[in-house]
N, C-alpha and C. Protein backbone atom coordinates (compact mmCIF):
# COMPACT_ATOMS: atom_id res chain seq x y z
N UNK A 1 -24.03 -42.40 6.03
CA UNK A 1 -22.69 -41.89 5.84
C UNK A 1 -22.31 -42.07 4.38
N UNK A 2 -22.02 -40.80 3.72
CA UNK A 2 -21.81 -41.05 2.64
C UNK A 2 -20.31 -41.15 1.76
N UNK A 3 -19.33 -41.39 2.31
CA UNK A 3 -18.01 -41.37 2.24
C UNK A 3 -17.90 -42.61 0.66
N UNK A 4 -18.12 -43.66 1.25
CA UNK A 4 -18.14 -44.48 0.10
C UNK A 4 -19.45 -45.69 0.09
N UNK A 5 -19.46 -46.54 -0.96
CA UNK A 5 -20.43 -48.01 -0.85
C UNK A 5 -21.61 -47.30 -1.40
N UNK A 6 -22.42 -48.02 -0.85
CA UNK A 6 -24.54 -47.71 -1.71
C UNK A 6 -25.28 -47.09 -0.57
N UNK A 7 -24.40 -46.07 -0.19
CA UNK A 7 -25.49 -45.29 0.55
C UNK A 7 -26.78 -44.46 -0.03
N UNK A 8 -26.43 -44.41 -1.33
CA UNK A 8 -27.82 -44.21 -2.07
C UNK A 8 -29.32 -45.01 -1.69
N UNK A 9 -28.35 -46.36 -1.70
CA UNK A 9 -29.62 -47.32 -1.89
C UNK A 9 -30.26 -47.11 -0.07
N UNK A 10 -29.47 -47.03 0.84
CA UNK A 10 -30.04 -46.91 2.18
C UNK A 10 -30.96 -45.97 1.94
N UNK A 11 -30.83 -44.39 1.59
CA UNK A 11 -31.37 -43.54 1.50
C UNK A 11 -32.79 -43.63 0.60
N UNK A 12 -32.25 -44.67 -0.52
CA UNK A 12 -34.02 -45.08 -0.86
C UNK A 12 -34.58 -45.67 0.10
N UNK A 13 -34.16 -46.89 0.71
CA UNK A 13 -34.68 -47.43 1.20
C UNK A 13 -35.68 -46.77 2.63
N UNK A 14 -35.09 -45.98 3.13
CA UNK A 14 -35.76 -44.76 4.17
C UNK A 14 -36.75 -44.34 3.01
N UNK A 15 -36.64 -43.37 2.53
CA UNK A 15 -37.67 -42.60 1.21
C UNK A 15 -38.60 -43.52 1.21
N UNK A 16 -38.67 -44.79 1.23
CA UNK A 16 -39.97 -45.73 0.83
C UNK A 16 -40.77 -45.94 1.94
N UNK A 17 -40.17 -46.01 2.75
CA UNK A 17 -40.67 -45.70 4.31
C UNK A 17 -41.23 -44.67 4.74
N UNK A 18 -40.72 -43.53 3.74
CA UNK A 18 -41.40 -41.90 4.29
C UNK A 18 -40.55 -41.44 5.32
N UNK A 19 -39.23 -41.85 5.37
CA UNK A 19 -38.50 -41.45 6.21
C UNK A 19 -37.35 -40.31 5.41
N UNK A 20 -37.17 -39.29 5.85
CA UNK A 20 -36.01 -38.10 5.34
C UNK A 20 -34.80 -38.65 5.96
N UNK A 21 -33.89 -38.68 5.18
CA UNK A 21 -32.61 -38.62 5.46
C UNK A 21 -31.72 -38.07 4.72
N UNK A 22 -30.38 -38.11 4.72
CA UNK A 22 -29.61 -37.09 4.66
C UNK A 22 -28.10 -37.64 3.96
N UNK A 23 -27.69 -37.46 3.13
CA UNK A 23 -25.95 -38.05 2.79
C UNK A 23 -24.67 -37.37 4.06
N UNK A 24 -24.69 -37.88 4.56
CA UNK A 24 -23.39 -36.86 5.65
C UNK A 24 -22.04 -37.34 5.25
N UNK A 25 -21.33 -36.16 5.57
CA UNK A 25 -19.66 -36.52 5.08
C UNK A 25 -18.95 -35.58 5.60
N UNK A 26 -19.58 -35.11 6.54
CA UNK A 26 -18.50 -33.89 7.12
C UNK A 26 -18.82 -34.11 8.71
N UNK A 27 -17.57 -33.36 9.13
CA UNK A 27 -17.96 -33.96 10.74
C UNK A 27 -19.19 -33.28 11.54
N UNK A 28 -19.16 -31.65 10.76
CA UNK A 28 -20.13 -31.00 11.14
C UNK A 28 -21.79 -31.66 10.74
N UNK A 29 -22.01 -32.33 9.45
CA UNK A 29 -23.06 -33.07 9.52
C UNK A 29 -23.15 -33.99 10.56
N UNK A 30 -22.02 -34.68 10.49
CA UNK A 30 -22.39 -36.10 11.47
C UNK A 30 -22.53 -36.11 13.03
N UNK A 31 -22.04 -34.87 13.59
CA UNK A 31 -22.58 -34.08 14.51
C UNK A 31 -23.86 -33.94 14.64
N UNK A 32 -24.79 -33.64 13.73
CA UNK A 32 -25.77 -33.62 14.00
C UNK A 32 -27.28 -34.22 13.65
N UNK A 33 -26.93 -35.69 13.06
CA UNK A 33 -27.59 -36.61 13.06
C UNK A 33 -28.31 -37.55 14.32
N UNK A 34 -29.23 -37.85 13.86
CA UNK A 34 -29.72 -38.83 15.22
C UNK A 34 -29.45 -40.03 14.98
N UNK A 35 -29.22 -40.57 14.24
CA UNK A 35 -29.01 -42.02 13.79
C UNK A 35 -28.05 -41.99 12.20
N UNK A 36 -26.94 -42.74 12.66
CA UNK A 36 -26.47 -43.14 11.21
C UNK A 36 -26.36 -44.35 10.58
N UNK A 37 -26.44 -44.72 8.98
CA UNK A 37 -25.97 -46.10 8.32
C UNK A 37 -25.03 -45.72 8.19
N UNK A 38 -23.82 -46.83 8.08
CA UNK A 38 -22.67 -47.18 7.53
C UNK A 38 -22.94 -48.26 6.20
N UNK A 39 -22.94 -47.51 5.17
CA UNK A 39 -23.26 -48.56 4.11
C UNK A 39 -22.33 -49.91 3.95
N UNK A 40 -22.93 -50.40 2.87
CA UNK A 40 -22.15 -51.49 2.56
C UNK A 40 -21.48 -51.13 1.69
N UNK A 41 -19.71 -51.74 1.17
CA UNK A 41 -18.97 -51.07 0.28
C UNK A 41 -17.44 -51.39 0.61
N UNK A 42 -16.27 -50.71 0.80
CA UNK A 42 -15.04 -51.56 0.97
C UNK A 42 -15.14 -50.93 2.37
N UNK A 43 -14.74 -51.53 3.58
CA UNK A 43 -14.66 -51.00 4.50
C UNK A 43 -13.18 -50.44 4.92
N UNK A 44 -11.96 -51.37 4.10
CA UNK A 44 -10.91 -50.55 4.32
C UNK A 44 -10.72 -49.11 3.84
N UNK A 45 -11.43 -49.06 2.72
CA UNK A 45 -11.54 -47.71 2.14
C UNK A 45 -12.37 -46.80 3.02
N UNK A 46 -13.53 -47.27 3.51
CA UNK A 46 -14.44 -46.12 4.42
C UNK A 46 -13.42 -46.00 5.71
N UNK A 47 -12.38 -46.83 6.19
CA UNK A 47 -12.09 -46.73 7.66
C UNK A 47 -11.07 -46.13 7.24
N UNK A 48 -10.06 -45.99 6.42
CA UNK A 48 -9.08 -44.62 5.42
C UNK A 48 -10.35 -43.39 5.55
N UNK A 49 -10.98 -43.16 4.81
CA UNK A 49 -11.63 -41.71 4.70
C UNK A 49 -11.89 -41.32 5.56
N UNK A 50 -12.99 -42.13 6.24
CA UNK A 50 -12.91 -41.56 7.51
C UNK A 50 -11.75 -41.01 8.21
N UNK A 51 -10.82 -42.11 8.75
CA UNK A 51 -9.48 -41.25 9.57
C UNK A 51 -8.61 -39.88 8.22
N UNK A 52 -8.84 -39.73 7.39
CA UNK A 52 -8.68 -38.80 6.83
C UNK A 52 -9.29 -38.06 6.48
N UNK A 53 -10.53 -37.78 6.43
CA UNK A 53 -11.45 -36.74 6.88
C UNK A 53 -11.51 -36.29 8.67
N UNK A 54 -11.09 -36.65 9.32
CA UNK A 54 -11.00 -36.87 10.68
C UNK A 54 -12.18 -37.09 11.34
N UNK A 55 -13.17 -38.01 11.09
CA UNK A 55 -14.39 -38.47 11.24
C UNK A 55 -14.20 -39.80 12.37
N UNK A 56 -13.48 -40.18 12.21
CA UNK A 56 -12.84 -41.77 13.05
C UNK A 56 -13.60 -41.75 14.34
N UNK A 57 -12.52 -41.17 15.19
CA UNK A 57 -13.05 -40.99 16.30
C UNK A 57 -14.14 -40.11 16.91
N UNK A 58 -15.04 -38.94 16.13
CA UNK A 58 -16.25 -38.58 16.35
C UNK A 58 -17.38 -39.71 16.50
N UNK A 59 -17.64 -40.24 14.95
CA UNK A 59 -18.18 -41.56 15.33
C UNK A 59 -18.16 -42.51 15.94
N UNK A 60 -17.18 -42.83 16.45
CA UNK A 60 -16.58 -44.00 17.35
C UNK A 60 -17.31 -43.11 18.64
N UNK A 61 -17.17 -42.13 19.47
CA UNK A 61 -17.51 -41.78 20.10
C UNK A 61 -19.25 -41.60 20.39
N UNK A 62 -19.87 -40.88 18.89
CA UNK A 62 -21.16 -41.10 19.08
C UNK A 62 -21.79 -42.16 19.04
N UNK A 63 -21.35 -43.20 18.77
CA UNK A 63 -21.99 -44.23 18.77
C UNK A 63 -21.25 -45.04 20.27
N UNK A 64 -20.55 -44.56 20.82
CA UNK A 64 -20.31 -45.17 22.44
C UNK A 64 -21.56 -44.54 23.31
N UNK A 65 -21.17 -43.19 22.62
CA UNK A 65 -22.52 -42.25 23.99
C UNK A 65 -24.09 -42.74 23.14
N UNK A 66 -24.16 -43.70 22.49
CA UNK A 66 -25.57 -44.10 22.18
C UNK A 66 -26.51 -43.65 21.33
N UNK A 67 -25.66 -43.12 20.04
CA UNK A 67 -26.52 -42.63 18.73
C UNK A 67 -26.54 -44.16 18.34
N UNK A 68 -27.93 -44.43 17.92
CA UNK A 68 -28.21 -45.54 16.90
C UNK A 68 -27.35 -45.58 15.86
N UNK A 69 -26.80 -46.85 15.13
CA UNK A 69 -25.78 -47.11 14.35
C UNK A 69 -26.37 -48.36 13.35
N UNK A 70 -26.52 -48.25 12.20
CA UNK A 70 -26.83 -49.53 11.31
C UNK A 70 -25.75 -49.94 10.37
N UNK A 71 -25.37 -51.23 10.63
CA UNK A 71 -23.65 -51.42 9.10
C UNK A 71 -24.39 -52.44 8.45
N UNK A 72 -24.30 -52.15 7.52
CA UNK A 72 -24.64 -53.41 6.13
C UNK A 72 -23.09 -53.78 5.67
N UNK A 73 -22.88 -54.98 5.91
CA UNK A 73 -21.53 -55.85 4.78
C UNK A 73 -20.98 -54.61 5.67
N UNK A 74 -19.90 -54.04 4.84
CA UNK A 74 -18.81 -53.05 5.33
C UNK A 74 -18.93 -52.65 7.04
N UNK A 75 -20.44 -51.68 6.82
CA UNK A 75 -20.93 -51.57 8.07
C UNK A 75 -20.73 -52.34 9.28
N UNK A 76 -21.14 -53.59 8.68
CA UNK A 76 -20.98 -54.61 10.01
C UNK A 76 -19.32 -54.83 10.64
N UNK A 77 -18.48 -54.81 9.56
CA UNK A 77 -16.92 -54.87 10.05
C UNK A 77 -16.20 -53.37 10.84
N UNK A 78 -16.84 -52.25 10.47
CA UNK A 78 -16.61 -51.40 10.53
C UNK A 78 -17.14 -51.23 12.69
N UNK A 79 -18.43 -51.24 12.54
CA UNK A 79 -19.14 -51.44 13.45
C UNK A 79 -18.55 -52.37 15.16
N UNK A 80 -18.00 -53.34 14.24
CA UNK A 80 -17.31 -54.52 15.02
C UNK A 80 -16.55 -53.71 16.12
N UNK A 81 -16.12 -54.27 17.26
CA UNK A 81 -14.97 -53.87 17.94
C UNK A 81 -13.13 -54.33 17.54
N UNK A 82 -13.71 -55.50 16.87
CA UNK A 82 -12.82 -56.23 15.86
C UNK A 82 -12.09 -57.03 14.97
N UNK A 83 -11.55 -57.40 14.09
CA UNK A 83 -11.20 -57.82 13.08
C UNK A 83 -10.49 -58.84 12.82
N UNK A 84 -11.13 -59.93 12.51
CA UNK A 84 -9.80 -61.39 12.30
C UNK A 84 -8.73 -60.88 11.03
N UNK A 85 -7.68 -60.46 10.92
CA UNK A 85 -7.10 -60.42 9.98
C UNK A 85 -7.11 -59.28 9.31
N UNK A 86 -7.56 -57.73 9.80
CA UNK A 86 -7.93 -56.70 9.50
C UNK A 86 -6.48 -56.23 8.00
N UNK A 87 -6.94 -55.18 7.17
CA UNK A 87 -6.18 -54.70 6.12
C UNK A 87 -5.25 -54.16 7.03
N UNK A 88 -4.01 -53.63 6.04
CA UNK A 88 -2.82 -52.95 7.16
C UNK A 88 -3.65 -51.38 7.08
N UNK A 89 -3.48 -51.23 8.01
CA UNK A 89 -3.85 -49.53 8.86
C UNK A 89 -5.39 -49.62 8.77
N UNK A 90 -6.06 -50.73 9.01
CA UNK A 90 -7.64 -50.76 8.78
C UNK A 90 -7.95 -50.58 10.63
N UNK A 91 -9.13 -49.36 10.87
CA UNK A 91 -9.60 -49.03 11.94
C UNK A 91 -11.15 -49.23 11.93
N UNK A 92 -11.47 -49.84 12.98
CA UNK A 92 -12.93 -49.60 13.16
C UNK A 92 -13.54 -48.66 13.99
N UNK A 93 -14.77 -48.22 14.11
CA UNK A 93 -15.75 -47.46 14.43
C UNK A 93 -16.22 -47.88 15.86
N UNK A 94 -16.48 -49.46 16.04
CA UNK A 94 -16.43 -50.20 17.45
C UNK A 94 -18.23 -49.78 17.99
N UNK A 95 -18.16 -50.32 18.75
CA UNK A 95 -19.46 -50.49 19.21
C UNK A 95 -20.24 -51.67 19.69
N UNK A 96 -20.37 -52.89 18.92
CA UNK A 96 -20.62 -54.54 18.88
C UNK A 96 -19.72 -55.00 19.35
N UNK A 97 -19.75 -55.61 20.88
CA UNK A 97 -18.61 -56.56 21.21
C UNK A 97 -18.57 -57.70 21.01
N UNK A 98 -17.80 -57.83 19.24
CA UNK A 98 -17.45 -59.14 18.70
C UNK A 98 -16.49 -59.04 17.66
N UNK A 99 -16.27 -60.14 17.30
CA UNK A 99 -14.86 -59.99 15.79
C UNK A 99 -15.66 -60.85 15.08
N UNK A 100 -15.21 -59.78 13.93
CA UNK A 100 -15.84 -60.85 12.55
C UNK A 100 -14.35 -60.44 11.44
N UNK A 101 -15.05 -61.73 10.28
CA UNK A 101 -13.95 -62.07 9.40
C UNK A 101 -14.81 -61.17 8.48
N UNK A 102 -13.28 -60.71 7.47
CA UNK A 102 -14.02 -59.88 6.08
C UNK A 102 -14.04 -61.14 4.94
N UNK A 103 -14.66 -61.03 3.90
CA UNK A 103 -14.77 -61.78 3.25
C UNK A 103 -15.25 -63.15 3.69
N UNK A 104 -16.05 -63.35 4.47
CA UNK A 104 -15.71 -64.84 4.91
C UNK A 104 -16.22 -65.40 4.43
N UNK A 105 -17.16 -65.28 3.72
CA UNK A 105 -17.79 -66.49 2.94
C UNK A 105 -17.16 -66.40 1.08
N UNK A 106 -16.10 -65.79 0.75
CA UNK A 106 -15.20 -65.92 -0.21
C UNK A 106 -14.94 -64.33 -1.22
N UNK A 107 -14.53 -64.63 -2.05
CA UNK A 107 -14.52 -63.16 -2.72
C UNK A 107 -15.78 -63.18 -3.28
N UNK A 108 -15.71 -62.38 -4.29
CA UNK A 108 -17.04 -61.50 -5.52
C UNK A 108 -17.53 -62.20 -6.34
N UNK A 109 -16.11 -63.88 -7.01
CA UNK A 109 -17.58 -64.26 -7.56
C UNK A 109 -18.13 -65.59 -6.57
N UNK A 110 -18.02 -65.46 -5.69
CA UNK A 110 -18.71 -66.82 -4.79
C UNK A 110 -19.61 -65.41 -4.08
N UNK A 111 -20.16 -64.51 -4.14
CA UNK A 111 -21.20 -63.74 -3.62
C UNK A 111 -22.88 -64.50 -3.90
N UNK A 112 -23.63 -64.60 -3.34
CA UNK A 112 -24.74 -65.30 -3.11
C UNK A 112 -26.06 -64.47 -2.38
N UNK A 113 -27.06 -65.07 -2.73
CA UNK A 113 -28.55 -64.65 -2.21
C UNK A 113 -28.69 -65.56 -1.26
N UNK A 114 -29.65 -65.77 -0.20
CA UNK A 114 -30.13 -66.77 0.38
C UNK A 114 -31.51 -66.54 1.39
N UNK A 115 -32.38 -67.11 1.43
CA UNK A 115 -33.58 -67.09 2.46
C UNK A 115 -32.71 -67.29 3.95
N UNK A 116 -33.15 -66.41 4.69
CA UNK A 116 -32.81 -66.18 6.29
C UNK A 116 -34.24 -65.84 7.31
N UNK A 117 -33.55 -66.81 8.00
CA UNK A 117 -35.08 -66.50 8.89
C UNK A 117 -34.64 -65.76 10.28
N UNK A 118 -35.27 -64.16 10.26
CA UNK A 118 -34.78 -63.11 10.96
C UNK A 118 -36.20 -63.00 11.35
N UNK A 119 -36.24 -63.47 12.94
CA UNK A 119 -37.79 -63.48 13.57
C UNK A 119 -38.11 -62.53 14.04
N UNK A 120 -37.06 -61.29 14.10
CA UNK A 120 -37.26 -59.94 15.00
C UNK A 120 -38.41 -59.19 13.62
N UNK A 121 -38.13 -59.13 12.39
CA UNK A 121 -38.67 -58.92 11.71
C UNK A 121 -40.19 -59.57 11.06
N UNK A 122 -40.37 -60.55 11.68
CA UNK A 122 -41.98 -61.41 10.96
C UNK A 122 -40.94 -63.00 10.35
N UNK A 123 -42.53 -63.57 10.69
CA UNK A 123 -42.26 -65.01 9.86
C UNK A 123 -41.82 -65.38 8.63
N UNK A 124 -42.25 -64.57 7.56
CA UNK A 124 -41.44 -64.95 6.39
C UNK A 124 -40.21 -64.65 6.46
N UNK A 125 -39.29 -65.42 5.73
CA UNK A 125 -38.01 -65.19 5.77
C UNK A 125 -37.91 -63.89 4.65
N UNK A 126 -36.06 -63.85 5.09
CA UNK A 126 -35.84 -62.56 4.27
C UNK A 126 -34.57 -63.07 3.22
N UNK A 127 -34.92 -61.89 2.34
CA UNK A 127 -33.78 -62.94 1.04
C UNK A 127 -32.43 -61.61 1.35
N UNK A 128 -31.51 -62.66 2.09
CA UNK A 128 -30.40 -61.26 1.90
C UNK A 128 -29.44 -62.15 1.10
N UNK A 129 -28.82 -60.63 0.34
CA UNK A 129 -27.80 -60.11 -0.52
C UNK A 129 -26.38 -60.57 -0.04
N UNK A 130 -26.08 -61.82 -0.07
CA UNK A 130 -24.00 -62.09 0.13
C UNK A 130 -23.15 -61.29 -0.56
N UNK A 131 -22.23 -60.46 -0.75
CA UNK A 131 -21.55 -59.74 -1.56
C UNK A 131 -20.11 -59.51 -0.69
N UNK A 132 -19.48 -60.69 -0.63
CA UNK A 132 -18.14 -60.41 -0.40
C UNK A 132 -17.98 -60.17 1.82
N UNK A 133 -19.13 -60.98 1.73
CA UNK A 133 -19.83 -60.87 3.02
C UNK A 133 -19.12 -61.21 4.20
N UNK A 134 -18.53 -60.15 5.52
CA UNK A 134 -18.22 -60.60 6.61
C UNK A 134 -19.33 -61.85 7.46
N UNK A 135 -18.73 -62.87 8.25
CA UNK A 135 -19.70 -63.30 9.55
C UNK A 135 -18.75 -62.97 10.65
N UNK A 136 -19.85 -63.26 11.63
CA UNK A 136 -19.24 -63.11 12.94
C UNK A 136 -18.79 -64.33 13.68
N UNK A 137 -17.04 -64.10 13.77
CA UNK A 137 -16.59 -65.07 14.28
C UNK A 137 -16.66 -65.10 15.89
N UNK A 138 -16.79 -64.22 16.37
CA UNK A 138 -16.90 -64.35 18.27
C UNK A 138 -17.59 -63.16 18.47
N UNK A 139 -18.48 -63.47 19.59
CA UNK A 139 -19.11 -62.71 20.28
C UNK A 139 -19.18 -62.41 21.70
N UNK A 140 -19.61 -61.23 22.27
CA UNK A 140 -19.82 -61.50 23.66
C UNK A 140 -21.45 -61.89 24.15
N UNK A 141 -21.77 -62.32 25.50
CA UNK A 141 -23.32 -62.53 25.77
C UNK A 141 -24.15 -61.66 25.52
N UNK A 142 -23.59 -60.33 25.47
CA UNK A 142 -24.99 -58.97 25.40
C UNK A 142 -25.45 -58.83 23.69
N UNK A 143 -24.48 -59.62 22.83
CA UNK A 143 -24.93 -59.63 22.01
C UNK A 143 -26.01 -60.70 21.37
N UNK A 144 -26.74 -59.69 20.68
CA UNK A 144 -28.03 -60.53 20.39
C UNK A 144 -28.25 -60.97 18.60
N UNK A 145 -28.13 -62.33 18.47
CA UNK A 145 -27.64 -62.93 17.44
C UNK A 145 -29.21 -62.86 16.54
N UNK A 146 -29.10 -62.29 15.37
CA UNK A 146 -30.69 -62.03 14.82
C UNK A 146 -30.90 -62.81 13.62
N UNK A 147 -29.94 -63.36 13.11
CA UNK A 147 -30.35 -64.44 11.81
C UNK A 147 -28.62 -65.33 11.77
N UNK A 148 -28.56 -66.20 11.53
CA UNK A 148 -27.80 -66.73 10.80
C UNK A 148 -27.70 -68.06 9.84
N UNK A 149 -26.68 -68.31 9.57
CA UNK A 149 -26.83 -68.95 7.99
C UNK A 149 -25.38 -70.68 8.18
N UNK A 150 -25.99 -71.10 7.45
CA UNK A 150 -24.97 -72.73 7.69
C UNK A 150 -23.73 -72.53 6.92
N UNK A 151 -22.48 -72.26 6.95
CA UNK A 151 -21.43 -72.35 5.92
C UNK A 151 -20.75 -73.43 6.34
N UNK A 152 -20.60 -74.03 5.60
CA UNK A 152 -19.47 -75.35 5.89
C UNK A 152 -19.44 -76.03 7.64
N UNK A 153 -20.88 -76.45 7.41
CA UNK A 153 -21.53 -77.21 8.43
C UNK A 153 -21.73 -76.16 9.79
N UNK A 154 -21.15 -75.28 10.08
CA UNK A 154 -21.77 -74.29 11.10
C UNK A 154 -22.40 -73.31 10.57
N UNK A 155 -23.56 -73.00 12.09
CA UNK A 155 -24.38 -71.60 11.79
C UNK A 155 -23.42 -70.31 12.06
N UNK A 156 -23.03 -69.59 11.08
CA UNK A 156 -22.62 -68.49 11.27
C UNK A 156 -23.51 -67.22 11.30
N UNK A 157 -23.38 -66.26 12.29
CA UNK A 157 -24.03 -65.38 12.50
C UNK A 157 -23.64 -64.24 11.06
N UNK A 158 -24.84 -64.11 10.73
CA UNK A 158 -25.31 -62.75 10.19
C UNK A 158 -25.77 -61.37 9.87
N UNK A 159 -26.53 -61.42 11.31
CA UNK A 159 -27.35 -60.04 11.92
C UNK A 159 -27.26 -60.74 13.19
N UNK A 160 -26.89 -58.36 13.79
CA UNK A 160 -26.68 -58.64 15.22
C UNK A 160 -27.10 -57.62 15.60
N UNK A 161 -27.71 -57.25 17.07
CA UNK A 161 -28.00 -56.01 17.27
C UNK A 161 -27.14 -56.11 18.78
N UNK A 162 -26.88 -55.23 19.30
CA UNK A 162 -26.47 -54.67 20.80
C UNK A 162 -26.49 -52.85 21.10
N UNK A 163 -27.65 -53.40 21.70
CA UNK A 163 -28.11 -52.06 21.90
C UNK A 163 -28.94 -51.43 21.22
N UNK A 164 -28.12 -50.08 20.99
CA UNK A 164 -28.63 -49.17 19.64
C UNK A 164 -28.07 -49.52 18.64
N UNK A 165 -27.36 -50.52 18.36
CA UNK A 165 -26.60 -51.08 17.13
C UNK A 165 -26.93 -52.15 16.36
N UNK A 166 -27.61 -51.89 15.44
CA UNK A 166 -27.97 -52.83 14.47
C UNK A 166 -26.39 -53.50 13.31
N UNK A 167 -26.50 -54.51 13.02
CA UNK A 167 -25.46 -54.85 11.46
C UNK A 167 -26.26 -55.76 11.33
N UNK A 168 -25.75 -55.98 9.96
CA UNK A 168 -26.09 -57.23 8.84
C UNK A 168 -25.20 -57.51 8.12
N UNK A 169 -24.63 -58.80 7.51
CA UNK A 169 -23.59 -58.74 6.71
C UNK A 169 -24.00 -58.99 5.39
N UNK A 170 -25.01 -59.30 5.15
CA UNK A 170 -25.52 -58.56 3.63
C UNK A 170 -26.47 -57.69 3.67
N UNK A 171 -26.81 -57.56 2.13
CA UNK A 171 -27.39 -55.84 2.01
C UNK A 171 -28.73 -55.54 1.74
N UNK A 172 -29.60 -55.47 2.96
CA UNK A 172 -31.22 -55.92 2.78
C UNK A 172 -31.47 -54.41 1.88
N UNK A 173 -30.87 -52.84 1.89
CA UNK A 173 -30.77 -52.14 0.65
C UNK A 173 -31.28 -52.50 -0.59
N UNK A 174 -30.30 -53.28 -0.77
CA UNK A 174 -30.34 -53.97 -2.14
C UNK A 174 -31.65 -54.92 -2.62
N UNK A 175 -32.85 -55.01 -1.65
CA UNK A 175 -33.55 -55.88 -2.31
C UNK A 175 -35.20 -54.62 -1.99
N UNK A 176 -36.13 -55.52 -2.49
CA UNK A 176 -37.49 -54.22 -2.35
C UNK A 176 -38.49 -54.38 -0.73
N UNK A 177 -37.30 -55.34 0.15
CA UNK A 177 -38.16 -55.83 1.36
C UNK A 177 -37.63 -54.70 2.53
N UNK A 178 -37.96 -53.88 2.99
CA UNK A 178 -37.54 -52.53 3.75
C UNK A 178 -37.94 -52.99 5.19
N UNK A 179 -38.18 -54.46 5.23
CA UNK A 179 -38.87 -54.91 6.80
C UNK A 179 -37.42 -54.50 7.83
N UNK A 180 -36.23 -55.10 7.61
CA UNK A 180 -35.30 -54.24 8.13
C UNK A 180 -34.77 -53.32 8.69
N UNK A 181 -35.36 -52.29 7.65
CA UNK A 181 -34.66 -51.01 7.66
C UNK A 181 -35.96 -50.39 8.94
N UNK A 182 -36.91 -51.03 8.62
CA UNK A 182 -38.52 -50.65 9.45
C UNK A 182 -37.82 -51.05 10.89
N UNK A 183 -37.09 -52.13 11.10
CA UNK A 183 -36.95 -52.73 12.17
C UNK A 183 -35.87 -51.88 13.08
N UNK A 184 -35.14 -51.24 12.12
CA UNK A 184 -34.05 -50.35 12.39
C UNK A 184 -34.55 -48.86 13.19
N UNK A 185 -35.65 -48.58 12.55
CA UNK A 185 -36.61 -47.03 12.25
C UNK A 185 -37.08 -47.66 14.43
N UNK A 186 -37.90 -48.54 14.13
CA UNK A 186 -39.00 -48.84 15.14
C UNK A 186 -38.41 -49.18 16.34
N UNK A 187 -37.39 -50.20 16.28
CA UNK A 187 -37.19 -51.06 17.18
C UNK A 187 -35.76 -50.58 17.68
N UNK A 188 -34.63 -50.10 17.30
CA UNK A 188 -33.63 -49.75 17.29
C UNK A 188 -33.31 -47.90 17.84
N UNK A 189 -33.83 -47.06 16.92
CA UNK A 189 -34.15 -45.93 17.26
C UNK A 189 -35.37 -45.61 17.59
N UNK A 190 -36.41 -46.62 18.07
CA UNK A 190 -37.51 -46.18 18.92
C UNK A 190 -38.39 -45.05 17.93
N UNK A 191 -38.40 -44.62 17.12
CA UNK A 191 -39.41 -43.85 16.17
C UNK A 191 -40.87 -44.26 16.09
């Protein structure tokens, strides 16, 4: 989805894979995708464009009837069903039954790297990207908790999948390890 954030970088990140994809921004594109990212980026701003492009509830919908869905950072809040403390007129996309906080691990300059050990993907750990990073504050049981990280003595969740719905709250994009995005391709949309 290319409305706002580094959907560029998703789109490399497919390309390295040998995977085609596509920038969408109209409803008539997003109609006819099989799978979409929601990049990482401001999510109050993508959940504005969207409802002003009138995209809101298409997506919200395709991703109920079971189009694969991936959110990085933004993505993941967006993705959420909902929001500790959401912006005024901030809407989500829904899908993951859980609430997460924006910012939760602080603003832009407390943003951070860190080794995560995400076993759906292989034994070595993975170095993700903090950038102004939601976690997930509650969940329900169907959700399936895929890495998380210690902040101020608890493990807070990081990556989650339910279902066809992948998130992450930082931006595996951003680094040259595409095991992820592979995990997304294989395991998620079955390719």
């Amino acid at each position: 989805m290319a409305l706002q954030g580094d959907f560029r970088e998703h789109l490399l990140a497919f390309q390295d894979l040998e995977i085609e994809g596509n920038l969408v921004k109209t409803a008539s594109e997003i109609s006819k995708v099989d799978a979409l990212v929601i990049p990482g980026g401001e999510s109050t701003t993508i959940s504005k464009l969207a409802k002003s492009f009138g995209l809101l509830d298409l997506i919200s919908e395709r991703i109920a009837s079971g189009m694969p869905a991936f959110g990085t950072c933004a993505g993941m809040i967006l993705l959420s069903n909902s929001i500790v403390d959401p912006a005024s007129s901030q809407d989500v996309f829904g899908g993951i039954d859980m609430q997460v906080r924006r910012n939760a691990f602080g603003r832009q300059t407390e943003s951070f790297e860190a080794d995560l050990d995400f076993q759906a993907i292989g034994e070595e750990p993975f170095r993700g990207v903090f950038i102004r990073a939601p976690w997930v504050e509650k969940f329900a049981p169907e959700v399936e908790i895929l890495a998380s990280i210690e902040s101020g003595g608890i493990q807070r969740s990081v990556a989650v999948r339910q279902g066809s719905i992948l998130a992450t709250a930082f931006h595996p994009e951003l680094t040259g390890d595409r095991r992820i995005h592979n995990y997304f391709l294989n395991e998620v949309c079955g390719k």
